[in-house]
C-alpha atoms as a PDB file:
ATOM      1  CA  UNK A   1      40.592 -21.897  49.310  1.00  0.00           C
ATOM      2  CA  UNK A   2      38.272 -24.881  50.200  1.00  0.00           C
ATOM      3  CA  UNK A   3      37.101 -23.161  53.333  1.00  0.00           C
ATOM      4  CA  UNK A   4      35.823 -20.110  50.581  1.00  0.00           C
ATOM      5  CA  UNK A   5      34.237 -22.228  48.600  1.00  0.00           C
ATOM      6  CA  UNK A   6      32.393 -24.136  51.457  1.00  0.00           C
ATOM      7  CA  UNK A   7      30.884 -20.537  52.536  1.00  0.00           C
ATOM      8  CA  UNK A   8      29.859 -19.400  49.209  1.00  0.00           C
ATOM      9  CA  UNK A   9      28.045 -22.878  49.177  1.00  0.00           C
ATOM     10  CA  UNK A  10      26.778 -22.453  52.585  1.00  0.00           C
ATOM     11  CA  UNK A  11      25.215 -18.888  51.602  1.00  0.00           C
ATOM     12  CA  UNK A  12      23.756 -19.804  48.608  1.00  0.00           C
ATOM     13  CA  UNK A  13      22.388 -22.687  50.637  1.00  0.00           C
ATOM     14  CA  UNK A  14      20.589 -20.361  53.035  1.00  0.00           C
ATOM     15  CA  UNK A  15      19.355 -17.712  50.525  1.00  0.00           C
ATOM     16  CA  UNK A  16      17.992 -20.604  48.896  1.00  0.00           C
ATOM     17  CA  UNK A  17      16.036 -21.906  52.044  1.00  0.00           C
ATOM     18  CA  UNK A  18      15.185 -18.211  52.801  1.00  0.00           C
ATOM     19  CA  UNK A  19      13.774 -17.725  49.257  1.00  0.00           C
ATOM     20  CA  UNK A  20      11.345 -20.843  49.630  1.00  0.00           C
ATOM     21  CA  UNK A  21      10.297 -20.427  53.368  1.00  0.00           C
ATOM     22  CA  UNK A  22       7.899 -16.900  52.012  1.00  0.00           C
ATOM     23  CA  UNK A  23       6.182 -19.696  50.105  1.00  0.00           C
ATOM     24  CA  UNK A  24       5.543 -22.231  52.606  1.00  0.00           C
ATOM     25  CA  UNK A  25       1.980 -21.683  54.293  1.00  0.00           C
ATOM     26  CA  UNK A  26       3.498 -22.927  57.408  1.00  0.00           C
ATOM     27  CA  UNK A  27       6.299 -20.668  57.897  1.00  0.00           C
ATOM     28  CA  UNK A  28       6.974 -17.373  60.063  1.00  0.00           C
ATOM     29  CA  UNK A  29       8.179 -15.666  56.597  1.00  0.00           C
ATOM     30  CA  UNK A  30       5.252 -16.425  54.449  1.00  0.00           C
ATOM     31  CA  UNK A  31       4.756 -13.167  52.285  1.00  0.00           C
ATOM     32  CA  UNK A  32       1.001 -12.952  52.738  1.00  0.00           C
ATOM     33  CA  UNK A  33       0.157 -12.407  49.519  1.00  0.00           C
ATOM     34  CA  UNK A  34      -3.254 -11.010  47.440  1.00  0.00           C
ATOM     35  CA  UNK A  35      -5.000 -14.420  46.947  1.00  0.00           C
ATOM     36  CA  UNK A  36      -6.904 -12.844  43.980  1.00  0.00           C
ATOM     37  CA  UNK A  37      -6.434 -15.228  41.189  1.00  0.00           C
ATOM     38  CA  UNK A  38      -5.021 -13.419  38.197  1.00  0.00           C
ATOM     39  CA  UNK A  39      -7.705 -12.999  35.583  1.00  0.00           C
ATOM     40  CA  UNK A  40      -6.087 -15.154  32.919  1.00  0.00           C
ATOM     41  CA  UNK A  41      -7.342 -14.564  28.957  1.00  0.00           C
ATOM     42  CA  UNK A  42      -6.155 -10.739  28.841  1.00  0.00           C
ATOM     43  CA  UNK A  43      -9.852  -9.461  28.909  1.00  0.00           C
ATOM     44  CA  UNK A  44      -8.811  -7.219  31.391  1.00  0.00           C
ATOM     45  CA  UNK A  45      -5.869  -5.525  33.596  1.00  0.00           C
ATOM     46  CA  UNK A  46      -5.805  -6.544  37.120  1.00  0.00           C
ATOM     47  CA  UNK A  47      -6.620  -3.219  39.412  1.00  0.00           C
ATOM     48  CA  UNK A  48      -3.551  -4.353  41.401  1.00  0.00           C
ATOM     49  CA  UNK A  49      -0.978  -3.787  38.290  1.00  0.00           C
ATOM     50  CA  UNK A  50      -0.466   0.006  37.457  1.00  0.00           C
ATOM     51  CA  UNK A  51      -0.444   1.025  33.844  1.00  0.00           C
ATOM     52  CA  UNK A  52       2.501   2.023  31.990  1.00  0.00           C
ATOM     53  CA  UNK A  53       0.506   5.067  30.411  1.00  0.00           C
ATOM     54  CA  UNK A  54      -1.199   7.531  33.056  1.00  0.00           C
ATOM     55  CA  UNK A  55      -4.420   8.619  31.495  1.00  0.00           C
ATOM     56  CA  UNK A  56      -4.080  12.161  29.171  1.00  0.00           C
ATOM     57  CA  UNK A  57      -6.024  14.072  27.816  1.00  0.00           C
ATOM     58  CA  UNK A  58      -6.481  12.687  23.889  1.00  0.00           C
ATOM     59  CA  UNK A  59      -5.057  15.220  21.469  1.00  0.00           C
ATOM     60  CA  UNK A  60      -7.568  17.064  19.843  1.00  0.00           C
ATOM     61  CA  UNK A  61      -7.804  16.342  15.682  1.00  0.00           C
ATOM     62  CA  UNK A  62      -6.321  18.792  13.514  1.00  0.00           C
ATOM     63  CA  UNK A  63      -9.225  20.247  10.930  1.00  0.00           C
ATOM     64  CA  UNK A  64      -8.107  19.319   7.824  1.00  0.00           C
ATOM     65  CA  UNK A  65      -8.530  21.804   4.390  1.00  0.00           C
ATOM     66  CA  UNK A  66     -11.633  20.780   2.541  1.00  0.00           C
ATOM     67  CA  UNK A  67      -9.638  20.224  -0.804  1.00  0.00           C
ATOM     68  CA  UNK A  68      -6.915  17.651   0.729  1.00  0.00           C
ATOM     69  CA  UNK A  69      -9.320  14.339  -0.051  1.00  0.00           C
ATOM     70  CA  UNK A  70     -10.065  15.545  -2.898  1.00  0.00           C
ATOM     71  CA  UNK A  71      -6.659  16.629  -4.356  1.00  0.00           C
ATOM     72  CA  UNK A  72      -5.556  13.151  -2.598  1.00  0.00           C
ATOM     73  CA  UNK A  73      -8.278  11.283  -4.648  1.00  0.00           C
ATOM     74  CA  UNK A  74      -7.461  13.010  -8.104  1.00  0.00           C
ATOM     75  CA  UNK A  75      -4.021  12.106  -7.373  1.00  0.00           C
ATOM     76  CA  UNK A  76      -4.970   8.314  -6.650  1.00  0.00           C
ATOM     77  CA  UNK A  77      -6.886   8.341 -10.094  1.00  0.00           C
ATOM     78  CA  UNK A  78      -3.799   9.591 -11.947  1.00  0.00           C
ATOM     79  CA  UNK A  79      -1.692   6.748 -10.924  1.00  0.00           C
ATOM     80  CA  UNK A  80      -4.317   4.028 -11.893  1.00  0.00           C
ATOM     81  CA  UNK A  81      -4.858   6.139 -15.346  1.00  0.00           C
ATOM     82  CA  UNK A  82      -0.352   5.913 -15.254  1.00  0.00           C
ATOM     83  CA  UNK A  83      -0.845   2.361 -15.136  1.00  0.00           C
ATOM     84  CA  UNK A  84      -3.169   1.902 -17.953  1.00  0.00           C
ATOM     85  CA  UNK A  85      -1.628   3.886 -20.134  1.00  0.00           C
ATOM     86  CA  UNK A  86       1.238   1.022 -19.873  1.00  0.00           C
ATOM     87  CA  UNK A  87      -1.231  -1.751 -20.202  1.00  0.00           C
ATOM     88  CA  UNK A  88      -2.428  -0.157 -23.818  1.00  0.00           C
ATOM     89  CA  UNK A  89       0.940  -0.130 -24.987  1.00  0.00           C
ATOM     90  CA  UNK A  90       1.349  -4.258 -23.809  1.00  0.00           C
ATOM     91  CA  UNK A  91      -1.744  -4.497 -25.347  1.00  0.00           C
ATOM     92  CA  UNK A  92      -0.974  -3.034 -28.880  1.00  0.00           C
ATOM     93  CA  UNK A  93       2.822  -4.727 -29.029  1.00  0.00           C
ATOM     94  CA  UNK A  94       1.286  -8.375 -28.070  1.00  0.00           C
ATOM     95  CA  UNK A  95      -0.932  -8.132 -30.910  1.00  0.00           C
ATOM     96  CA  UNK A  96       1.658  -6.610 -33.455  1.00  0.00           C
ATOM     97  CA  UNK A  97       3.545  -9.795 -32.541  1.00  0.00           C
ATOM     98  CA  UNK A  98       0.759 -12.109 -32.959  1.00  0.00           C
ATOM     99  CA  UNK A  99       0.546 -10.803 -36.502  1.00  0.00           C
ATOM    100  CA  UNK A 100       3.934 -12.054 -37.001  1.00  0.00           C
ATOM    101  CA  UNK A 101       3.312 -16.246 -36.518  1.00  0.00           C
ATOM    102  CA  UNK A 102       3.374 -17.981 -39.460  1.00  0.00           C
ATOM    103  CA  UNK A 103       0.842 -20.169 -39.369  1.00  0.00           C
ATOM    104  CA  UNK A 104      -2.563 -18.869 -40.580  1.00  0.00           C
ATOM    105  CA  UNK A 105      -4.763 -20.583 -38.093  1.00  0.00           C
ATOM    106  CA  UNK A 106      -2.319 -19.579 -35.060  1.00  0.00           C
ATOM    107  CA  UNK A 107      -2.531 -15.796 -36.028  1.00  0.00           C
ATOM    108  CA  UNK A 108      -5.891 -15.369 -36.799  1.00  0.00           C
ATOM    109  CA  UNK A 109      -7.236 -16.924 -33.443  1.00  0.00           C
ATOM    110  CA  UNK A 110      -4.033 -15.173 -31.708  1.00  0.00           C
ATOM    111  CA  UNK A 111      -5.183 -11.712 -33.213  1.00  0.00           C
ATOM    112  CA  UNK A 112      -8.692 -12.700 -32.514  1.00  0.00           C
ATOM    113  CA  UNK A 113      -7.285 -13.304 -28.697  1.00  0.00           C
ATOM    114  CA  UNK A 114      -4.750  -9.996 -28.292  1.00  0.00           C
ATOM    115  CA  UNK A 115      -7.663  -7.855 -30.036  1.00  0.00           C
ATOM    116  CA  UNK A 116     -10.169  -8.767 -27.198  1.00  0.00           C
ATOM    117  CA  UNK A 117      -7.430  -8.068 -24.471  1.00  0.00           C
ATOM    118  CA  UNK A 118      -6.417  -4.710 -26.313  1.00  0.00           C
ATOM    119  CA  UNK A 119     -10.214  -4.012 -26.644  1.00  0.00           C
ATOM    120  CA  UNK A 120     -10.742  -4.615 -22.789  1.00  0.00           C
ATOM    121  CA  UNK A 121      -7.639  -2.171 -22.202  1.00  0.00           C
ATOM    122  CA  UNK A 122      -9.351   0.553 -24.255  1.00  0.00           C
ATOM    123  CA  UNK A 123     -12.011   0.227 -22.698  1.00  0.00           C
ATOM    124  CA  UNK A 124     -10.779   0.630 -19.479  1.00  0.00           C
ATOM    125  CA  UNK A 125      -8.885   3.465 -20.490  1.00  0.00           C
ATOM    126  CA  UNK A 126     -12.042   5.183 -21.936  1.00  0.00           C
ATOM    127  CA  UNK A 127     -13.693   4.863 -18.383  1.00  0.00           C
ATOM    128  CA  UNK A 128     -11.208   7.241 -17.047  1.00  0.00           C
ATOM    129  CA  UNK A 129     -12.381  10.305 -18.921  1.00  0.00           C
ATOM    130  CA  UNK A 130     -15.518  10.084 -17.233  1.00  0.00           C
ATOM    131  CA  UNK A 131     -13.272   9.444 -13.683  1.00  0.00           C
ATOM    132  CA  UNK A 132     -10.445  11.846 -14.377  1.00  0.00           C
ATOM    133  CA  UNK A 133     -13.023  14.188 -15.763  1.00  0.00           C
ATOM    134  CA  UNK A 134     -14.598  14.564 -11.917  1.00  0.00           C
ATOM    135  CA  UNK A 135     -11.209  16.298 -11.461  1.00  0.00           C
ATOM    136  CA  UNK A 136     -10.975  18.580 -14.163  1.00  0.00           C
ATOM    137  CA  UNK A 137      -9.860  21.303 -11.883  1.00  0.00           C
ATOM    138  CA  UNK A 138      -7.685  19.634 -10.299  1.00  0.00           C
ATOM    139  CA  UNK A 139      -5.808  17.341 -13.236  1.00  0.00           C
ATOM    140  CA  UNK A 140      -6.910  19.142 -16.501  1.00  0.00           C
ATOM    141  CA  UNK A 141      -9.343  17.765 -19.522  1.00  0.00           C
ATOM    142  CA  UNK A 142      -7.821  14.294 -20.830  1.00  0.00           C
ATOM    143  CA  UNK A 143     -10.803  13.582 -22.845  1.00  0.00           C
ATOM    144  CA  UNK A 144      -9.032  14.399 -26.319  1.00  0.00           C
ATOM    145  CA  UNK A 145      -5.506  12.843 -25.249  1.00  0.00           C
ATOM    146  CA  UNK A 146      -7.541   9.496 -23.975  1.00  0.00           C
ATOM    147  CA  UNK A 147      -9.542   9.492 -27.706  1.00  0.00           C
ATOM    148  CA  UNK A 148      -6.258   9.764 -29.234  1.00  0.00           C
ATOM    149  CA  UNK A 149      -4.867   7.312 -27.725  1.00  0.00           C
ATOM    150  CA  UNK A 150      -7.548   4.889 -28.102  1.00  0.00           C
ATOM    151  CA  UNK A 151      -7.834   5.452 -32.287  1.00  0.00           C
ATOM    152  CA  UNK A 152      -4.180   5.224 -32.478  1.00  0.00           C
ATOM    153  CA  UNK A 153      -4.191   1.800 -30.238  1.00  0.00           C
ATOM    154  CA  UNK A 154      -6.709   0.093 -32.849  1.00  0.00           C
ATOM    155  CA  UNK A 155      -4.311   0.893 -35.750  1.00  0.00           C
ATOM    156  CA  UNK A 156      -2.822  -2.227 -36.632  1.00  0.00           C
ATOM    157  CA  UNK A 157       0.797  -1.500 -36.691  1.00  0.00           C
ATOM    158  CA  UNK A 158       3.037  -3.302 -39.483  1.00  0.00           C
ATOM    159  CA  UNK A 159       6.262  -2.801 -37.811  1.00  0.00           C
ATOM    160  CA  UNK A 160       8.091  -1.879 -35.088  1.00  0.00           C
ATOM    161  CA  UNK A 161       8.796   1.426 -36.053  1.00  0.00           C
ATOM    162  CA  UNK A 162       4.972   2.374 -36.629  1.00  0.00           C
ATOM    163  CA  UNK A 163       4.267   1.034 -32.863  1.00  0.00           C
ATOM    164  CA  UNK A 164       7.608   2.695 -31.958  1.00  0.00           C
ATOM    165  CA  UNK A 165       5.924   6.215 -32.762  1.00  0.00           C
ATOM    166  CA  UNK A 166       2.987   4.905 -30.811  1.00  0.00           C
ATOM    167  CA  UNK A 167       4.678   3.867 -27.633  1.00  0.00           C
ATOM    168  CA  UNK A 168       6.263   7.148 -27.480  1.00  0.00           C
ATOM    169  CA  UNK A 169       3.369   9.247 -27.473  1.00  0.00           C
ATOM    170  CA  UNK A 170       1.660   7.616 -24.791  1.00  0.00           C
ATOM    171  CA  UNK A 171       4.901   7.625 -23.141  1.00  0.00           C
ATOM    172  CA  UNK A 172       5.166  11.268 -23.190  1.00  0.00           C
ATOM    173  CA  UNK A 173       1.488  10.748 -21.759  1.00  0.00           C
ATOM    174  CA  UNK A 174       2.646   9.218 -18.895  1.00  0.00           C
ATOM    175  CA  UNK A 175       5.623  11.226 -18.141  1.00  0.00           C
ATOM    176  CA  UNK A 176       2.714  14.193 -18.205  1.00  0.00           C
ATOM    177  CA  UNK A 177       0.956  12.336 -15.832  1.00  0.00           C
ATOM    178  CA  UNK A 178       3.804  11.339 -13.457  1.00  0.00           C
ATOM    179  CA  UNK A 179       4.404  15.392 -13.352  1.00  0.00           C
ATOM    180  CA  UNK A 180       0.934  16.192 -12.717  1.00  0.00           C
ATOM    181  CA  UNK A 181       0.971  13.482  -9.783  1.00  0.00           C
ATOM    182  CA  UNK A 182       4.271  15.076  -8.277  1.00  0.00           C
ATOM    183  CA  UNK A 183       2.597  18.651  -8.386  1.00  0.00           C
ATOM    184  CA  UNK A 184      -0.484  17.535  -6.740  1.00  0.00           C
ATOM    185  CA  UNK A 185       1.178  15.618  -3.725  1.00  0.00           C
ATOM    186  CA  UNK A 186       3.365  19.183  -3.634  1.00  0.00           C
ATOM    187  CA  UNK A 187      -0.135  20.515  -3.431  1.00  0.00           C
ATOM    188  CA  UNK A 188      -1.321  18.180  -0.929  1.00  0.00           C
ATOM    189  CA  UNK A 189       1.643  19.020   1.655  1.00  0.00           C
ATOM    190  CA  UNK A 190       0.820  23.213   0.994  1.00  0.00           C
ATOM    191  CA  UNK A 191      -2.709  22.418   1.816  1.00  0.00           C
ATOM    192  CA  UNK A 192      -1.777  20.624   5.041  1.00  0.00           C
ATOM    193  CA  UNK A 193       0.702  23.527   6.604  1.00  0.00           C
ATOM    194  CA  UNK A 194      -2.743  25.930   5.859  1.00  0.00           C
END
């Protein structure tokens, strides 16, 4: 068993002494290499190296139909207008609560605050009947439903209730909207198999 183990030493010994010898200068075995230094930095590929990828012809781009940006874009705007439509109602419950605190000084400067904020959000929401409204044929007139929703939103709301009819109005805005975005990425895949 000891004379086994002294060979697999011995040849491991040897492969070992035949593996350095093609890297000594000096020696019969020495591989003879390309003494190009290896460009270093990756700014390029050495010629030497073959690529992984032959070179093919680039495939050609697919024409597109005319309407898919825009359909894309209209959809885009919807989703921004979705969003809004939840800030409003934020908006319109944050100051129906600040009418709530007790104190006089803390509700009137609170209501001051939440008034600003809701003001900001209608007016945000206003801008999109001018931005939706570059899509009318696309997403339909909101002009009316925005107006609505803006009067209704400066209504100060006693109670819950009264903001309870609110919120679900401009939810059943959104839900509209959420449709209307489904239907026009449906649109958006017919377009592209045209």
């Amino acid at each position: 068993m000891s004379n086994q183990l002294t060979d697999i030493v011995s040849d491991a010994l040897e492969s070992d002494a035949s593996f350095r010898e093609q890297f000594n200068r000096e020696s019969s075995n020495f591989h003879n290499g390309d003494p190009t230094p290896v460009p270093v930095g990756g700014e390029r590929v050495p010629e030497s190296m073959p690529t992984a990828y032959p070179d093919q012809p680039q495939p050609e781009d697919t024409p597109m139909h005319p309407d898919i940006p825009l359909v894309m874009e209209a959809r885009n705007r919807l989703q921004t207008f979705k969003k809004a439509l939840s800030e409003v109602c934020s908006a319109v419950e944050a100051r129906l609560r600040a009418s709530k605190f007790k104190d006089p000084e803390k509700r009137q400067a609170a209501l001051a605050d939440r008034s600003a904020k809701l003001g900001e959000v209608c007016g945000a929401l206003n801008e999109y009947k001018e931005s939706l409204g570059e899509f009318q044929n696309w997403v339909g007139d909101f002009s009316a439903v925005i107006d609505e929703i803006v009067a209704k939103a400066m209504i100060e709301y006693e109670n819950k209730e009264q903001y309870g009819e609110y919120m679900l109005m401009v939810n059943r805005v959104s839900q509209g909207v959420f449709k209307q975005t489904k239907d026009l990425l449906q649109t958006i895949k017919e377009l592209k198999k045209q």
